[in-house]
Protein backbone atom coordinates (compact mmCIF):
# COMPACT_ATOMS: atom_id res chain seq x y z
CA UNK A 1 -200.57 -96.81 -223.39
CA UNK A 2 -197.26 -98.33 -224.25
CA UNK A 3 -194.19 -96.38 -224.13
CA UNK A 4 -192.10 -95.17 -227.66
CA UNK A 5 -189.07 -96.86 -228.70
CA UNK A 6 -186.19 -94.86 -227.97
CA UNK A 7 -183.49 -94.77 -230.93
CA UNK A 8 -180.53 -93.08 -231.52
CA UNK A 9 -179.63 -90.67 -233.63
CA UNK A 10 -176.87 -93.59 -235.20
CA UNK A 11 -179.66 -96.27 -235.14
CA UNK A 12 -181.42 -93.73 -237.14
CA UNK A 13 -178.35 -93.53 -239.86
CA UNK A 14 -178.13 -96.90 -240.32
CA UNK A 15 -180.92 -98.75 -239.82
CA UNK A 16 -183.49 -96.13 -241.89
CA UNK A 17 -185.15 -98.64 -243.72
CA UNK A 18 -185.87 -100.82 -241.06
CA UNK A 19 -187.18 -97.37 -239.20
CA UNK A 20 -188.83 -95.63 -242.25
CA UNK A 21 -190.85 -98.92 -242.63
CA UNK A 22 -192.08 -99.05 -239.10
CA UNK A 23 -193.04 -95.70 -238.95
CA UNK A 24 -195.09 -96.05 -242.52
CA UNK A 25 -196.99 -99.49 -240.34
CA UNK A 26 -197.95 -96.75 -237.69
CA UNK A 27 -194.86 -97.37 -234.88
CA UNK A 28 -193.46 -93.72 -233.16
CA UNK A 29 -190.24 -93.66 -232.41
CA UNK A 30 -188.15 -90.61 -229.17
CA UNK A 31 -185.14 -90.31 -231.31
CA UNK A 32 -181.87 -89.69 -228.68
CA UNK A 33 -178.46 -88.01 -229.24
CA UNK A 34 -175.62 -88.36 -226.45
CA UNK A 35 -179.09 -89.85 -224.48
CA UNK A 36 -181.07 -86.98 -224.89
CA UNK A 37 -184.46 -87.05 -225.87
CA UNK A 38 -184.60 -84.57 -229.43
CA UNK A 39 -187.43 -85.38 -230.88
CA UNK A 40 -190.13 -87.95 -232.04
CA UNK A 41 -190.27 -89.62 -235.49
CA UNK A 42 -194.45 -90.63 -235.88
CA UNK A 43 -196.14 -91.60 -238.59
CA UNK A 44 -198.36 -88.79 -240.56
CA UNK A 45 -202.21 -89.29 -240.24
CA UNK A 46 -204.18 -90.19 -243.30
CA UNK A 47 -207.22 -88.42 -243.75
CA UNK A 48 -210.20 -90.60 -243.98
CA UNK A 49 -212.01 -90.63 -247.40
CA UNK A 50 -215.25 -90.71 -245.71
CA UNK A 51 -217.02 -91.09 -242.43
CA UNK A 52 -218.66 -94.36 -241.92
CA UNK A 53 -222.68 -94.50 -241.63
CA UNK A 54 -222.96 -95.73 -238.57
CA UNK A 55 -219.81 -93.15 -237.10
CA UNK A 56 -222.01 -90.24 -238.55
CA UNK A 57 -225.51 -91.30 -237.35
CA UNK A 58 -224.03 -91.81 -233.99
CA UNK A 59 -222.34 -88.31 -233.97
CA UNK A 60 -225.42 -86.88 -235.61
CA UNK A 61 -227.40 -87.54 -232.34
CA UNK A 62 -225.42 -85.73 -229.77
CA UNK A 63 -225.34 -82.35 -232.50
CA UNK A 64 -227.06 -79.42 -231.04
CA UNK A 65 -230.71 -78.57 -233.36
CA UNK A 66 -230.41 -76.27 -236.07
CA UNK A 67 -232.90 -73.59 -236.80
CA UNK A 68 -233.24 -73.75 -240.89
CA UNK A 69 -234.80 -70.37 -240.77
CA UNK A 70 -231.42 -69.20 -239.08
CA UNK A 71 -229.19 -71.25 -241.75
CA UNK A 72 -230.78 -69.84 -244.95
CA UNK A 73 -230.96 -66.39 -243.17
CA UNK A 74 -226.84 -67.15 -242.96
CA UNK A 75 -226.59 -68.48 -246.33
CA UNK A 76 -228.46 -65.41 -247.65
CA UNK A 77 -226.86 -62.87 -245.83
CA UNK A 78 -223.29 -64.26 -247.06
CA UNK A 79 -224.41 -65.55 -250.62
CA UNK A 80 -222.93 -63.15 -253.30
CA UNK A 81 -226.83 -61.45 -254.67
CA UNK A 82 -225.10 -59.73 -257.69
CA UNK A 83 -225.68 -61.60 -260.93
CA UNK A 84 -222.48 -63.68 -262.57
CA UNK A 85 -223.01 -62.43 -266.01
CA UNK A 86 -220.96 -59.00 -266.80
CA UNK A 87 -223.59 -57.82 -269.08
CA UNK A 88 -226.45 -57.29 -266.93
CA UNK A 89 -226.16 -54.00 -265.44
């Protein structure tokens, strides 16, 4: 695992672009004032859309069994058994 970049807090003010754009192509960034580490500038994680087939079926083999008697038990112990419509009484 390679090391962050270390930049300072001036590199920060006048090189943003140059920064913002790195960080939007995945680089991190230990941001430094009077050589002090303050903090870390990384790029946000995008949430995946979906899971792959193959990445699902493959963690879909190591999940533990479930009992369907058990998950419909759950379902109908949580599932709201009134009726929607305000009329019926």
């Amino acid at each position: 695992m390679t090391a962050q970049p270390e930049i300072t807090q001036r590199d920060l003010r006048t090189k943003s672009k140059e920064i913002m754009d790195a960080v939007q192509n995945g680089q991190a960034f230990t941001v430094t004032r009077d050589g002090h580490r303050i903090g870390e500038l990384i790029p946000l994680r995008r949430r995946r859309r979906f899971v792959p087939r193959g990445e699902f079926a493959a963690m879909s083999r190591t999940a533990p069994d479930i009992s369907l008697d058990a998950f419909r038990a759950d379902q109908d112990a949580t599932a709201e058994q009134e009726p929607d419509d305000p009329h019926v009484r």
